[in-house]
N, C-alpha and C. Protein backbone atom coordinates (compact mmCIF):
# COMPACT_ATOMS: atom_id res chain seq x y z
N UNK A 1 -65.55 32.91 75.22
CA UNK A 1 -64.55 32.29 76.06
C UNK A 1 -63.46 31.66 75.21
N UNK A 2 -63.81 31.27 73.90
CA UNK A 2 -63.00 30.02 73.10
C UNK A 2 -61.73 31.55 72.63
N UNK A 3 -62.59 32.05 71.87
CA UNK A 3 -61.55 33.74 71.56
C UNK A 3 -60.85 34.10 72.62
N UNK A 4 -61.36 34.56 74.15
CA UNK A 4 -60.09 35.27 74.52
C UNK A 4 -58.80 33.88 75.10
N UNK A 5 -59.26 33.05 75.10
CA UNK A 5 -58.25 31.59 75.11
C UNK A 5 -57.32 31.54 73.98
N UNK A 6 -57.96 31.67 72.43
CA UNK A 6 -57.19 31.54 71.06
C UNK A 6 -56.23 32.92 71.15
N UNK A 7 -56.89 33.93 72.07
CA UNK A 7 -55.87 35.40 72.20
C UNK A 7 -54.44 35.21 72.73
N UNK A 8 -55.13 34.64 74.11
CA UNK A 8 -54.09 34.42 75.27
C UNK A 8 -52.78 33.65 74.55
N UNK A 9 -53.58 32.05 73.90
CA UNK A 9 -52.39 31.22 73.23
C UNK A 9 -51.75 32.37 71.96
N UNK A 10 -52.09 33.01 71.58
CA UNK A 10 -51.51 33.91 70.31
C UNK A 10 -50.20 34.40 71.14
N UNK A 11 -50.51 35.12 71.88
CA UNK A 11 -49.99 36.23 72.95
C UNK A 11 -48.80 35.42 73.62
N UNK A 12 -49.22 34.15 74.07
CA UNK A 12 -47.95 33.45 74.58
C UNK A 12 -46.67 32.87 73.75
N UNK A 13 -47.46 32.79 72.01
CA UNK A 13 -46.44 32.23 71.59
C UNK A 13 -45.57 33.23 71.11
N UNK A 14 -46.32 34.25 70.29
CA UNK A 14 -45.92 35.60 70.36
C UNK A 14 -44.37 35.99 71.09
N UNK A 15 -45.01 35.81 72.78
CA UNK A 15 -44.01 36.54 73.47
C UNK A 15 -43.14 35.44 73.53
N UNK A 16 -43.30 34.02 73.62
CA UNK A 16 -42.21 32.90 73.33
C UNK A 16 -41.30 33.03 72.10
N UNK A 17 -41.93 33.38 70.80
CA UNK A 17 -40.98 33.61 69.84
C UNK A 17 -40.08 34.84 70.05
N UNK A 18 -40.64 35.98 70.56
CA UNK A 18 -39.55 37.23 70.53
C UNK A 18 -38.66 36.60 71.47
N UNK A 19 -39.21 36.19 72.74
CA UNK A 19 -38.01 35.77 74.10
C UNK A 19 -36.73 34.79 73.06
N UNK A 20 -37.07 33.86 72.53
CA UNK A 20 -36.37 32.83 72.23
C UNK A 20 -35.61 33.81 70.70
N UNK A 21 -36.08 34.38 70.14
CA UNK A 21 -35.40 35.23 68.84
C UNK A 21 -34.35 35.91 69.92
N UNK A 22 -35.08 36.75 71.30
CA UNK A 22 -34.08 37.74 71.38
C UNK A 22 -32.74 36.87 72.27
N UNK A 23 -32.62 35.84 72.40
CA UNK A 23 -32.01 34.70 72.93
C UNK A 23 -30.69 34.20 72.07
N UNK A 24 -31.23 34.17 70.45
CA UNK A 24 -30.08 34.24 69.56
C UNK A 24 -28.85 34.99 69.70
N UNK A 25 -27.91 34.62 70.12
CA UNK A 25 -26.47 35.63 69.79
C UNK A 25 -25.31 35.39 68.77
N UNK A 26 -25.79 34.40 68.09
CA UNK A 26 -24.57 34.29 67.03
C UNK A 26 -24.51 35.35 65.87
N UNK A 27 -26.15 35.86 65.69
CA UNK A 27 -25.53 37.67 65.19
C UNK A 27 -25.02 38.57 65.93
N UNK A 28 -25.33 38.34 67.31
CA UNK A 28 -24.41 39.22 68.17
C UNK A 28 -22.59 39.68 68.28
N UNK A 29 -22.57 38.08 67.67
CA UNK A 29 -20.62 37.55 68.14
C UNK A 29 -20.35 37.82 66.63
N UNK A 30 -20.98 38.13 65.41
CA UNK A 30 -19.96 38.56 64.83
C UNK A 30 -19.08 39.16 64.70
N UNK A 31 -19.53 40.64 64.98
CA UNK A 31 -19.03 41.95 64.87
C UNK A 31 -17.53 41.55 66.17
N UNK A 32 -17.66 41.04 66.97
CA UNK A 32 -16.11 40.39 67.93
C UNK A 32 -15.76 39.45 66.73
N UNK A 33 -15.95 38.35 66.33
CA UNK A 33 -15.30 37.13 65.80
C UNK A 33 -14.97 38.40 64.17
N UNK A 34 -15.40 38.91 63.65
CA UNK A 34 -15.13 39.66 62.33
C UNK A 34 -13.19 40.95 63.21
N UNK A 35 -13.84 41.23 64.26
CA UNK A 35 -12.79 42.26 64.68
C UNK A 35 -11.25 41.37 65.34
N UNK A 36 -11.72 40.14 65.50
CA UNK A 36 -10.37 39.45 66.33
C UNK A 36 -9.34 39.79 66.56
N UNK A 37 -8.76 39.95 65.39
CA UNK A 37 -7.17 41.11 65.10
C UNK A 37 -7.63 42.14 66.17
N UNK A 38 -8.19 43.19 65.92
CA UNK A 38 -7.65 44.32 66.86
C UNK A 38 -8.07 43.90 68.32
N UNK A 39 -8.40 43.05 68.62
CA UNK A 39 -8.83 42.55 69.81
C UNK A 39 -7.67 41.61 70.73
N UNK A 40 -7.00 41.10 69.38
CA UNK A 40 -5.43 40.63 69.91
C UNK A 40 -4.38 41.36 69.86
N UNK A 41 -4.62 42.54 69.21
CA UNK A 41 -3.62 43.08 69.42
C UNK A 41 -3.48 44.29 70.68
N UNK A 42 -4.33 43.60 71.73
CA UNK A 42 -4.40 44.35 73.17
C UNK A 42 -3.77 43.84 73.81
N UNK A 43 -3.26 43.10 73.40
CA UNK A 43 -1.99 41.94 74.24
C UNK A 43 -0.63 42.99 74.00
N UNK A 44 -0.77 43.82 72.82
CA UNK A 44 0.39 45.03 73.16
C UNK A 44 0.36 45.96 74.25
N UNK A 45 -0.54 45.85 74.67
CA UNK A 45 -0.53 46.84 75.71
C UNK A 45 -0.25 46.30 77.26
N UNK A 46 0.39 45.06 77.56
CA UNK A 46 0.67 44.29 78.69
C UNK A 46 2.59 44.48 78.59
N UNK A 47 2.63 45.08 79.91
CA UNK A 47 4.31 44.91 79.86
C UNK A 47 4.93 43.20 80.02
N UNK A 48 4.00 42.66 80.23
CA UNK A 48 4.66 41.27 80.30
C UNK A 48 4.14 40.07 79.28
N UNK A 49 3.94 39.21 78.95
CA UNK A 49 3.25 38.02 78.00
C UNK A 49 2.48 38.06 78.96
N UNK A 50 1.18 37.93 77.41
CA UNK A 50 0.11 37.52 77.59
C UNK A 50 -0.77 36.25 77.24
N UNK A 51 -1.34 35.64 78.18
CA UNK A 51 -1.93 34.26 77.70
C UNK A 51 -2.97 34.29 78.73
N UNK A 52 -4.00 33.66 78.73
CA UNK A 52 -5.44 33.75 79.08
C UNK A 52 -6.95 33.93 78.36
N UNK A 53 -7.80 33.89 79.47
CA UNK A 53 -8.96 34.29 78.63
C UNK A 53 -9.22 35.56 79.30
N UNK A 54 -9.82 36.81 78.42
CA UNK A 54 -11.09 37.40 79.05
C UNK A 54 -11.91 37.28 78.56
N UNK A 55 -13.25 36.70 79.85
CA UNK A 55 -14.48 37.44 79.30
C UNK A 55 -15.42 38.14 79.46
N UNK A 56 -15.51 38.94 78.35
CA UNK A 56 -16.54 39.93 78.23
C UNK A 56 -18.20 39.44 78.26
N UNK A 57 -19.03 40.11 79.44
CA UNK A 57 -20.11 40.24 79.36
C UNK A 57 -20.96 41.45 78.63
N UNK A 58 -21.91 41.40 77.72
CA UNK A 58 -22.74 42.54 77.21
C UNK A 58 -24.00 42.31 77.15
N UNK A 59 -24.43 43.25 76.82
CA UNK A 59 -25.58 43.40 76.78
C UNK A 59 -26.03 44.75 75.29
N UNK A 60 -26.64 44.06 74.43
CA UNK A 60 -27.34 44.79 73.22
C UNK A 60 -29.10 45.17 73.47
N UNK A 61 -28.76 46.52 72.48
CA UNK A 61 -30.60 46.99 72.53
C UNK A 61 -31.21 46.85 71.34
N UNK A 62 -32.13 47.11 71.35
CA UNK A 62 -32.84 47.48 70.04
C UNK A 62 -32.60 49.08 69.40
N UNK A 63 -31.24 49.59 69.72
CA UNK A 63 -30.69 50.62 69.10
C UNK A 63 -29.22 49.98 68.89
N UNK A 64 -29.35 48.99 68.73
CA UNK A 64 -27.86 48.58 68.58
C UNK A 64 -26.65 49.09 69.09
N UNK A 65 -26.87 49.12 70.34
CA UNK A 65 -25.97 49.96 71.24
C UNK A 65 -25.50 49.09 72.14
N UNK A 66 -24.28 48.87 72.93
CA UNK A 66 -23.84 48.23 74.26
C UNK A 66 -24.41 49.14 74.97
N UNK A 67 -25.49 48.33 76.02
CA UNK A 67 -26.12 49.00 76.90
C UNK A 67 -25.48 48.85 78.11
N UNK A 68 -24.67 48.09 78.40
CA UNK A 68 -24.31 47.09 79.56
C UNK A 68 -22.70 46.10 78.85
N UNK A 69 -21.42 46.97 79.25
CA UNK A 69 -20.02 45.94 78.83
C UNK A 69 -19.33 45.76 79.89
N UNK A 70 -19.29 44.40 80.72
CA UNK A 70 -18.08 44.40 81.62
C UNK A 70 -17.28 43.33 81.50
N UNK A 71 -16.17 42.83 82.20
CA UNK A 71 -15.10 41.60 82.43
C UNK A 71 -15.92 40.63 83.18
N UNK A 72 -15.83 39.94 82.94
CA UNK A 72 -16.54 38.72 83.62
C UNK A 72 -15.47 38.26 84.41
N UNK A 73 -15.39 38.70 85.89
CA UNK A 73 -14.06 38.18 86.66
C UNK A 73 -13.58 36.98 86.86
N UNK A 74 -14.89 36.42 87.46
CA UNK A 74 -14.95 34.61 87.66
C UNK A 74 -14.55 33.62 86.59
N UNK A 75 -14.98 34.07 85.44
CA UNK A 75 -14.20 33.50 84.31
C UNK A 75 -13.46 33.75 83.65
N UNK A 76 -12.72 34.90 83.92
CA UNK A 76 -11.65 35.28 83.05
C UNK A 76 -10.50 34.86 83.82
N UNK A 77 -8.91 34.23 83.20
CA UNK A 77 -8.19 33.73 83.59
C UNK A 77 -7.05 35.25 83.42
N UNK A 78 -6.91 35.86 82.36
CA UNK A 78 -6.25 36.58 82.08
C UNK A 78 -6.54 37.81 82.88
N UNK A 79 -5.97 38.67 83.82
CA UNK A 79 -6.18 39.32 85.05
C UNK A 79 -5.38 40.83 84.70
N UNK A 80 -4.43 41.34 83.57
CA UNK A 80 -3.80 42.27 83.39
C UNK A 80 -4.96 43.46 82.79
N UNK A 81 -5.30 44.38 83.52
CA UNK A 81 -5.89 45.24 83.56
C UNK A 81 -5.89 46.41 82.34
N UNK A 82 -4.59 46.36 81.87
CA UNK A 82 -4.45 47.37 80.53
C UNK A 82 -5.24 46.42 79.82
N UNK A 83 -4.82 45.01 79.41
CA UNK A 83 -5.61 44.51 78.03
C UNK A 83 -7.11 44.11 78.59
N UNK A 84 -7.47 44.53 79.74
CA UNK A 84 -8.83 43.97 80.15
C UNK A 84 -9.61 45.33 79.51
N UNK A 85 -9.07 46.38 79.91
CA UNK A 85 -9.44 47.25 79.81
C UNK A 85 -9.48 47.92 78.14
N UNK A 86 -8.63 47.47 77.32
CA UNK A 86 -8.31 47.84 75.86
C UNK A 86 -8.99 46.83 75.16
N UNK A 87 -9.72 45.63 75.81
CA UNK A 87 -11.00 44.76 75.28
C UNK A 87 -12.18 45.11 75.71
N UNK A 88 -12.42 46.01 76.47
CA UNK A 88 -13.63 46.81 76.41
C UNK A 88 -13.59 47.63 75.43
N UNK A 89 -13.03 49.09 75.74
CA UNK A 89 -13.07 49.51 74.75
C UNK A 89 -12.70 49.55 73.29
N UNK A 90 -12.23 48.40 72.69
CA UNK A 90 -12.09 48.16 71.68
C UNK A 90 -13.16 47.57 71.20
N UNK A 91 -13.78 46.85 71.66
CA UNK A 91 -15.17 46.90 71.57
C UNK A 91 -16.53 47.16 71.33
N UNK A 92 -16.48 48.89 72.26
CA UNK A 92 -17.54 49.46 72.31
C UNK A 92 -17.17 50.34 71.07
N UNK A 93 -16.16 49.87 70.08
CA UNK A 93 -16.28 50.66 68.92
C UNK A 93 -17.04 49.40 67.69
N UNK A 94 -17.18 48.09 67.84
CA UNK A 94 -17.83 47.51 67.04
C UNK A 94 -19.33 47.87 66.83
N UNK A 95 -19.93 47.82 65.44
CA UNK A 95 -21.04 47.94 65.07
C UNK A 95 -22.24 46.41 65.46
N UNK A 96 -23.11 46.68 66.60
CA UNK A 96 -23.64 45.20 66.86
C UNK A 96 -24.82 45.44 65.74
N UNK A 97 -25.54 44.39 65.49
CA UNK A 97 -26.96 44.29 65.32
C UNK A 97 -27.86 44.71 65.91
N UNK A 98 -29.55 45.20 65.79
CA UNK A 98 -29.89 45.44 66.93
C UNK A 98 -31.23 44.59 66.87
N UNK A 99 -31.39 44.35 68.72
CA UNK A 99 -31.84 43.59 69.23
C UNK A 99 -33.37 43.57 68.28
N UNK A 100 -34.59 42.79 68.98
CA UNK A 100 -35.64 43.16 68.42
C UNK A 100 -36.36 43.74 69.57
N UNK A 101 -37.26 44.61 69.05
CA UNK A 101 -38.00 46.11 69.58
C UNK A 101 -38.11 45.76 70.70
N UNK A 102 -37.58 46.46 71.88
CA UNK A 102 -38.20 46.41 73.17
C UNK A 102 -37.60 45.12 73.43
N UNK A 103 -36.38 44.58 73.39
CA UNK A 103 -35.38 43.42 73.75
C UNK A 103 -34.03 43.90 74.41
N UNK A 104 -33.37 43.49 75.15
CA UNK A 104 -31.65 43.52 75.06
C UNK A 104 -31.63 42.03 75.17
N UNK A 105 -30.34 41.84 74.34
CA UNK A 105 -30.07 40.78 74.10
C UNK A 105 -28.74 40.53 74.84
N UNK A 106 -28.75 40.05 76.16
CA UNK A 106 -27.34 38.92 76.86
C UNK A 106 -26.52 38.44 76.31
N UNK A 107 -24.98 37.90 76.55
CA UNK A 107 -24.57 37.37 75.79
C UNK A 107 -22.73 37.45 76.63
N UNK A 108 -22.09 36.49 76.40
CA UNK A 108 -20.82 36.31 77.13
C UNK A 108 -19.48 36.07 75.74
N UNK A 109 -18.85 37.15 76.01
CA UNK A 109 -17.59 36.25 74.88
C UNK A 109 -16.18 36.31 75.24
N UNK A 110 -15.31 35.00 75.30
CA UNK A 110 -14.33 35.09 75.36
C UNK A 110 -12.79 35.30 74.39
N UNK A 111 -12.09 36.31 75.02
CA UNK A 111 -11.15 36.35 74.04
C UNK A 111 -10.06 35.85 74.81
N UNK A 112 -9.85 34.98 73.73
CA UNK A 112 -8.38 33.87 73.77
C UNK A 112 -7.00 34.53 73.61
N UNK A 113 -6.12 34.68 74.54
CA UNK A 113 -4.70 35.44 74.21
C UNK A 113 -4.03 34.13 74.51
N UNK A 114 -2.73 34.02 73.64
CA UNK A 114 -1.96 33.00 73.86
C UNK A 114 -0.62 33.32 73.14
């Protein structure tokens, strides 16, 4: 009885450490915070000035892949659709990290135009 108890607690912390590892995103936001430049320079692609936020919601795997990239509407202030759209895919050309095995890792980032 004492063993499959010492299992169970193994098993919980186990799955507490991966949950809370795969929870980390500040290796996530490099590969955006390293690319910034070409990420501001999607503000060329607006016929009018640009100032706002978008933000981007994603989602990473354990193939280091965007499994999941959209605009976060509710919080994005900046609403012009070319640079909403030229911050996605400018994006889905960054190299992420990848998650740990059998994880995607969440994660929200905003880009600042001003």
């Amino acid at each position: 009885m004492k063993n499959k108890f010492l299992i169970s607690l193994a098993i919980t912390f186990v799955s507490l450490f991966s949950f809370a590892k795969s929870q980390n995103t500040e290796s996530f936001q490099k590969p955006i915070k390293k690319n910034l430049a070409k990420l501001q320079s999607c503000s060329e692609k607006s016929a009018t000035a640009v100032s706002g936020t978008v933000v981007v919601d994603l989602e990473i795997n354990d193939n280091a892949s965007i499994q999941r990239i959209k605009i976060n509407d509710e919080q994005s202030t900046l609403t012009d659709l070319n640079v909403q759209q030229c911050v996605v895919l400018t994006m889905k050309t960054f190299k992420f990290p990848k998650a740990a095995k059998g994880q995607i890792v969440p994660f929200s980032y905003p880009v600042n135009f001003k």
